[in-house]
C-alpha atoms as a PDB file:
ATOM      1  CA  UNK A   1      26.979  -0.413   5.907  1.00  0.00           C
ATOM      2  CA  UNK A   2      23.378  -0.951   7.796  1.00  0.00           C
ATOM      3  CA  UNK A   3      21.838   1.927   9.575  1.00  0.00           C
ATOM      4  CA  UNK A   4      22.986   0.610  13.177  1.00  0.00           C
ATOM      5  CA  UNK A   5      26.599   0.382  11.801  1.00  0.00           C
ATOM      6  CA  UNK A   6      25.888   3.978  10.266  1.00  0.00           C
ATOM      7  CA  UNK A   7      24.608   5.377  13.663  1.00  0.00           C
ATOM      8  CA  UNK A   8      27.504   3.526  15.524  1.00  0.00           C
ATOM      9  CA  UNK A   9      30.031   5.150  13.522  1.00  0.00           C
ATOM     10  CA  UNK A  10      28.708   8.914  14.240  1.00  0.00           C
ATOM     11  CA  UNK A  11      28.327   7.591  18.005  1.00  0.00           C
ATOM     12  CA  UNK A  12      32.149   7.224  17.706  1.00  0.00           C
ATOM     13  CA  UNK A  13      32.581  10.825  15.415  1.00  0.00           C
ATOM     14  CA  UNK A  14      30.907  12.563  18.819  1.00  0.00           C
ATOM     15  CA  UNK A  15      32.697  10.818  21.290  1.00  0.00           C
ATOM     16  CA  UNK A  16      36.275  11.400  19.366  1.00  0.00           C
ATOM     17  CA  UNK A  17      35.126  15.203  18.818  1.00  0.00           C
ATOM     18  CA  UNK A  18      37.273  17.555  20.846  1.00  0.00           C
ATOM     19  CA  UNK A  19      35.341  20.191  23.211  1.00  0.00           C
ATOM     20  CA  UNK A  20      34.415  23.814  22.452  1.00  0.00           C
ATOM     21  CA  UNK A  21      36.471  25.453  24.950  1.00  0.00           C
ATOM     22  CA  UNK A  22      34.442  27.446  27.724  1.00  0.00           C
ATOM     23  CA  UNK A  23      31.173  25.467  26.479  1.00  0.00           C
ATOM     24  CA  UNK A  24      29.029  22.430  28.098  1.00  0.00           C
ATOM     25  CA  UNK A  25      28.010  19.272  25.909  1.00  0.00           C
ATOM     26  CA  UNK A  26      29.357  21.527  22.594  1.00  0.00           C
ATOM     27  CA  UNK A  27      32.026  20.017  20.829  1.00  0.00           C
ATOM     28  CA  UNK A  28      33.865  20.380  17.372  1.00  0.00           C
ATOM     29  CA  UNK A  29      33.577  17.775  14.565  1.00  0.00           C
ATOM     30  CA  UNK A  30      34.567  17.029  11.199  1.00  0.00           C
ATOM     31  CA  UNK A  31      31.363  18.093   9.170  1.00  0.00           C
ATOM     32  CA  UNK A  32      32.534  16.498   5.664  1.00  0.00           C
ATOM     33  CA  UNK A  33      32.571  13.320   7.484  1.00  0.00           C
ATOM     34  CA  UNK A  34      28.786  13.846   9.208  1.00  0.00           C
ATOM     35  CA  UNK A  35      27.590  14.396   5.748  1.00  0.00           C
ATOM     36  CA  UNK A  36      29.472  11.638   4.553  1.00  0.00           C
ATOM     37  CA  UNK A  37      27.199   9.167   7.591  1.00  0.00           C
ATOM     38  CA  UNK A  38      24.491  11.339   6.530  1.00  0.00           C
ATOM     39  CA  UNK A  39      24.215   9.953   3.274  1.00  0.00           C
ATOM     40  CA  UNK A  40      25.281   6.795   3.964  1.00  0.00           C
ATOM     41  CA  UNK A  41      21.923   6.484   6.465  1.00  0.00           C
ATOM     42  CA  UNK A  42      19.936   7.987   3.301  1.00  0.00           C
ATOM     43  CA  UNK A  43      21.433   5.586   1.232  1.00  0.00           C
ATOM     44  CA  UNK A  44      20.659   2.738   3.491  1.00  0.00           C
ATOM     45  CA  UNK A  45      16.541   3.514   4.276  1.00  0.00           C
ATOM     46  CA  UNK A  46      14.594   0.559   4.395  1.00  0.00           C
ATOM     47  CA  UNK A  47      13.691  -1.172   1.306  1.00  0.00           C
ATOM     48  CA  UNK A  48       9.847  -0.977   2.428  1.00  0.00           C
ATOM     49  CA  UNK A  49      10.373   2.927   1.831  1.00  0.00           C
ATOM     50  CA  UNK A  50      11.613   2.382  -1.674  1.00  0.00           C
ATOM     51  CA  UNK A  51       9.637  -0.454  -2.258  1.00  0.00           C
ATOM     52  CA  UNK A  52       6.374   1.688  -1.498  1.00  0.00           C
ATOM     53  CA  UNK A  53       7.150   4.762  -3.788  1.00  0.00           C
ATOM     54  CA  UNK A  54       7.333   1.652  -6.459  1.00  0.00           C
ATOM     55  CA  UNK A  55       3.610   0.337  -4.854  1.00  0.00           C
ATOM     56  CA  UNK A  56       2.269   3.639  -5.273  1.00  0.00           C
ATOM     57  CA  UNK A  57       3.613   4.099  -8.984  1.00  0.00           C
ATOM     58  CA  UNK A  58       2.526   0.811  -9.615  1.00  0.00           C
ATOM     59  CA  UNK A  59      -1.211   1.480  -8.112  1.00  0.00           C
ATOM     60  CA  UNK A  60      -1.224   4.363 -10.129  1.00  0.00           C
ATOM     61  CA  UNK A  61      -0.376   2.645 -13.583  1.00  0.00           C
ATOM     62  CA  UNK A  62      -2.938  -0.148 -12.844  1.00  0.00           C
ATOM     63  CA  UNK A  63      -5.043   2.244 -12.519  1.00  0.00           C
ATOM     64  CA  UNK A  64      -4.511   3.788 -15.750  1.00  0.00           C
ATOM     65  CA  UNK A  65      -4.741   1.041 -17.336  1.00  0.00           C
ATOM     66  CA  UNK A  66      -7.715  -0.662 -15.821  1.00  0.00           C
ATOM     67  CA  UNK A  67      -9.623   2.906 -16.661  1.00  0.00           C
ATOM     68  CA  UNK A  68      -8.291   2.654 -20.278  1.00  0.00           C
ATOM     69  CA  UNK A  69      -9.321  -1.658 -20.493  1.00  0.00           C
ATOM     70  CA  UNK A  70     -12.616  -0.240 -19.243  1.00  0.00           C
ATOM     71  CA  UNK A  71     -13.134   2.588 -21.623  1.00  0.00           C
ATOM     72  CA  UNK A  72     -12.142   0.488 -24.770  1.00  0.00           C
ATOM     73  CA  UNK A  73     -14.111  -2.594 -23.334  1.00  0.00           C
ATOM     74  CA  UNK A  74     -16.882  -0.097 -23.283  1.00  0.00           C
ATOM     75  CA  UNK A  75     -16.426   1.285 -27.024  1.00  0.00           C
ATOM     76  CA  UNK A  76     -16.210  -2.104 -28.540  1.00  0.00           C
ATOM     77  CA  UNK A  77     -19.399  -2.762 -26.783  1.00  0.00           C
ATOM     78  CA  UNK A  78     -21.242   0.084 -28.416  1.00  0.00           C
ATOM     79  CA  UNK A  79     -19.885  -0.368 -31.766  1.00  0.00           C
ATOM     80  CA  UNK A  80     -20.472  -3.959 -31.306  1.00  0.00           C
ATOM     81  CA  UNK A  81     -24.166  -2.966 -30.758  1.00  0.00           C
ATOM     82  CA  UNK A  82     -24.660  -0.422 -33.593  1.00  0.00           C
ATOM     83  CA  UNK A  83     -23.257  -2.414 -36.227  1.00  0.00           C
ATOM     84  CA  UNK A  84     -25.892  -5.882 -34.901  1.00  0.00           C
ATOM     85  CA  UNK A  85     -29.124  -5.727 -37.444  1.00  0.00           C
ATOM     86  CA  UNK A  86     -31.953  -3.651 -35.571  1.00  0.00           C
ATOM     87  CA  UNK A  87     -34.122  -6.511 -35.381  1.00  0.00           C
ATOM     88  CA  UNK A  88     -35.780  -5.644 -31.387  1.00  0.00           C
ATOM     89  CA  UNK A  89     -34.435  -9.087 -29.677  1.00  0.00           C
ATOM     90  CA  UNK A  90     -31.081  -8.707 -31.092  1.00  0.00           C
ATOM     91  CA  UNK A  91     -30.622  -5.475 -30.186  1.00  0.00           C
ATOM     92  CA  UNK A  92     -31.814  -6.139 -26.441  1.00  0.00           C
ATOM     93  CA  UNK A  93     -29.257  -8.690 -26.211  1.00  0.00           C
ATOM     94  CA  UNK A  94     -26.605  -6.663 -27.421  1.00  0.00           C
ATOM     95  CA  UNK A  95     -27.716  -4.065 -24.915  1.00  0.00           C
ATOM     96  CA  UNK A  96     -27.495  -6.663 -22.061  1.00  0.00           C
ATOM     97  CA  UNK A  97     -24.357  -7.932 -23.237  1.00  0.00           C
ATOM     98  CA  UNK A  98     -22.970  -4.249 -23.579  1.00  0.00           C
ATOM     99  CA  UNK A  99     -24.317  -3.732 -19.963  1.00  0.00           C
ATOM    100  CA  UNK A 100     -22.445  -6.859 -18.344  1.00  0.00           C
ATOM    101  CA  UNK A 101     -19.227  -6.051 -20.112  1.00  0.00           C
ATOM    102  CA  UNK A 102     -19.383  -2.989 -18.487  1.00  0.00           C
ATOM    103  CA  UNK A 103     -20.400  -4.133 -15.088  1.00  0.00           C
ATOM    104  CA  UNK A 104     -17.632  -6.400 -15.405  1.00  0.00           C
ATOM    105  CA  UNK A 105     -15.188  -4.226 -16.318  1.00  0.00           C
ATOM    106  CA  UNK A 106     -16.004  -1.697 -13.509  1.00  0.00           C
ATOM    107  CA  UNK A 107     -16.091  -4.744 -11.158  1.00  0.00           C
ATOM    108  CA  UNK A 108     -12.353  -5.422 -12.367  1.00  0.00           C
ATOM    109  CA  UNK A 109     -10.916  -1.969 -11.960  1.00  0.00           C
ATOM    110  CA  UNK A 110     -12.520  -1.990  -8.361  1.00  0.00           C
ATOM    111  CA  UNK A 111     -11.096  -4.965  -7.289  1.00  0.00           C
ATOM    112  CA  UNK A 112      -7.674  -4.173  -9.001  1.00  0.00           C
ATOM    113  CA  UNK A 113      -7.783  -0.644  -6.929  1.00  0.00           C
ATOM    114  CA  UNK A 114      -8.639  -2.072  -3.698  1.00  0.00           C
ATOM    115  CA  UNK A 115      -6.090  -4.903  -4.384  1.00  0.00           C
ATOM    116  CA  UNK A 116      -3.623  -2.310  -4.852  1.00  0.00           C
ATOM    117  CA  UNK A 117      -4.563   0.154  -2.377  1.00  0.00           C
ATOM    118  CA  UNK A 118      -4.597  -2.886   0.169  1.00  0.00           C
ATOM    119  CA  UNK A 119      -1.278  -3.449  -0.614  1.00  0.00           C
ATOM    120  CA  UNK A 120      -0.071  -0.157  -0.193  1.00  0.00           C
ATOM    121  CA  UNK A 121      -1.491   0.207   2.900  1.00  0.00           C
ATOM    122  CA  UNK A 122       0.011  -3.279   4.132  1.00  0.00           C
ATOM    123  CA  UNK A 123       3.617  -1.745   2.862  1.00  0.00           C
ATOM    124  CA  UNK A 124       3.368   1.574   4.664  1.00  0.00           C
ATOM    125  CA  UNK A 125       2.091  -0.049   8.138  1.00  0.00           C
ATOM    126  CA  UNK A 126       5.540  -2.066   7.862  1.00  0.00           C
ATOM    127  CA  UNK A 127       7.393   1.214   6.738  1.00  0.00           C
ATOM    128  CA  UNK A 128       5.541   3.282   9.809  1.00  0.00           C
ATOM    129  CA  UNK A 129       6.856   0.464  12.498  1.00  0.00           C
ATOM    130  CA  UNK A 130      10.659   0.180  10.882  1.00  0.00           C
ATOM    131  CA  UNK A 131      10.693   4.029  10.491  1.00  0.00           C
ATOM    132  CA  UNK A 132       9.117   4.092  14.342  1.00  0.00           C
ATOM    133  CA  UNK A 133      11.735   1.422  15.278  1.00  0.00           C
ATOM    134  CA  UNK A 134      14.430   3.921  14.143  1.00  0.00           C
ATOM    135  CA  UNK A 135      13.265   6.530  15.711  1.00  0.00           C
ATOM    136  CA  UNK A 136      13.123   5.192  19.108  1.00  0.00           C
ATOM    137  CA  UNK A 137      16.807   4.043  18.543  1.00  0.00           C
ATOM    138  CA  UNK A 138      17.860   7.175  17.370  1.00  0.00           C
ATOM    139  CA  UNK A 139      16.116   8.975  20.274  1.00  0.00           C
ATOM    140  CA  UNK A 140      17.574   6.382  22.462  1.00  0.00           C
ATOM    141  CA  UNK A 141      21.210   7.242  21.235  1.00  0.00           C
ATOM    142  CA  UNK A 142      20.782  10.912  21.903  1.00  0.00           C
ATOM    143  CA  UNK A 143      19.880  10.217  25.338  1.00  0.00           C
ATOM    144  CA  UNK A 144      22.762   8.051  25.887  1.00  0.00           C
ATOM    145  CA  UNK A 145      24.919  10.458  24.180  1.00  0.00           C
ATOM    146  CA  UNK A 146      23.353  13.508  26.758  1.00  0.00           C
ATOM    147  CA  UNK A 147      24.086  11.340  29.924  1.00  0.00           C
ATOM    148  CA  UNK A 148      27.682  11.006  28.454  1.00  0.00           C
ATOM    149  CA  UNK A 149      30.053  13.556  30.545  1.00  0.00           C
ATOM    150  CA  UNK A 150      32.940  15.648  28.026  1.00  0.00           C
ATOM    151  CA  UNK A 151      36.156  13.640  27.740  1.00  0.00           C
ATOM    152  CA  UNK A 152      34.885  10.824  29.038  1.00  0.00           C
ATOM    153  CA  UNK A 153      34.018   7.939  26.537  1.00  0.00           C
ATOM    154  CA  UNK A 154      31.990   4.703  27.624  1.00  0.00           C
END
């Protein structure tokens, strides 16, 4: 069931709800069966939603991991370099060498967290509009369902 058909089908629950006695715009319904088209909308959020808690895990593990590529990139670089003979030109180059890996591997875990945080950000714009979208058609149902008179259906 989509979210419209979800929406549609409480529409109906309110507008099949006998009135509270004595009472304006107050009416009685069957609560088991809200709950039930309450879940059924939780059920049915938009995939972006779901799809960004996985982008943010995601972001998080690639972080990790570039941090941990970097750290052992950066320890095979130093061992590399104490265990090269101490003779002055070798040991500048292994220095160097050391120095680019690292520079490299910082320049990797930056562009794999703005990658990542670029991507998150693209996901939650397009989560913010379909989540604004809904509201605006769930606002726009509650002002239909004001203007509606008691016992009268459309």
């Amino acid at each position: 069931m989509t979210i419209d058909e979800v929406l549609d089908t409480m529409d109906e629950l309110l507008d099949k709800a006998a009135a509270v006695p004595f009472t304006v715009k107050k009416c009685i319904i069957d609560s088991e069966q809200m709950r039930d088209m309450i879940n059924e909308l939780r059920l049915n959020l938009p995939a972006e939603m779901k799809q960004a808690r996985h982008i943010t895990q995601d972001r998080v593990e690639i972080l990790r991991q570039a941090n941990a590529e970097a750290e052992a990139i950066i320890k095979r670089a130093e061992e590399r370099a104490k265990s090269i003979a101490s003779n002055d030109e070798i040991m500048r180059l292994a220095k160097v060498q050391a120095n680019e890996m690292l520079l490299n591997a910082q320049r990797a875990m930056k562009e794999a967290k703005s990658a990542a945080d670029s991507y998150v950000d693209h996901v939650l714009i397009k989560s913010e509009e379909t989540l604004r979208l809904s509201l605006e058609d769930i606002r726009k149902k509650r002002s239909e369902l004001k203007s509606i008179p008691i016992g009268k259906k459309q």
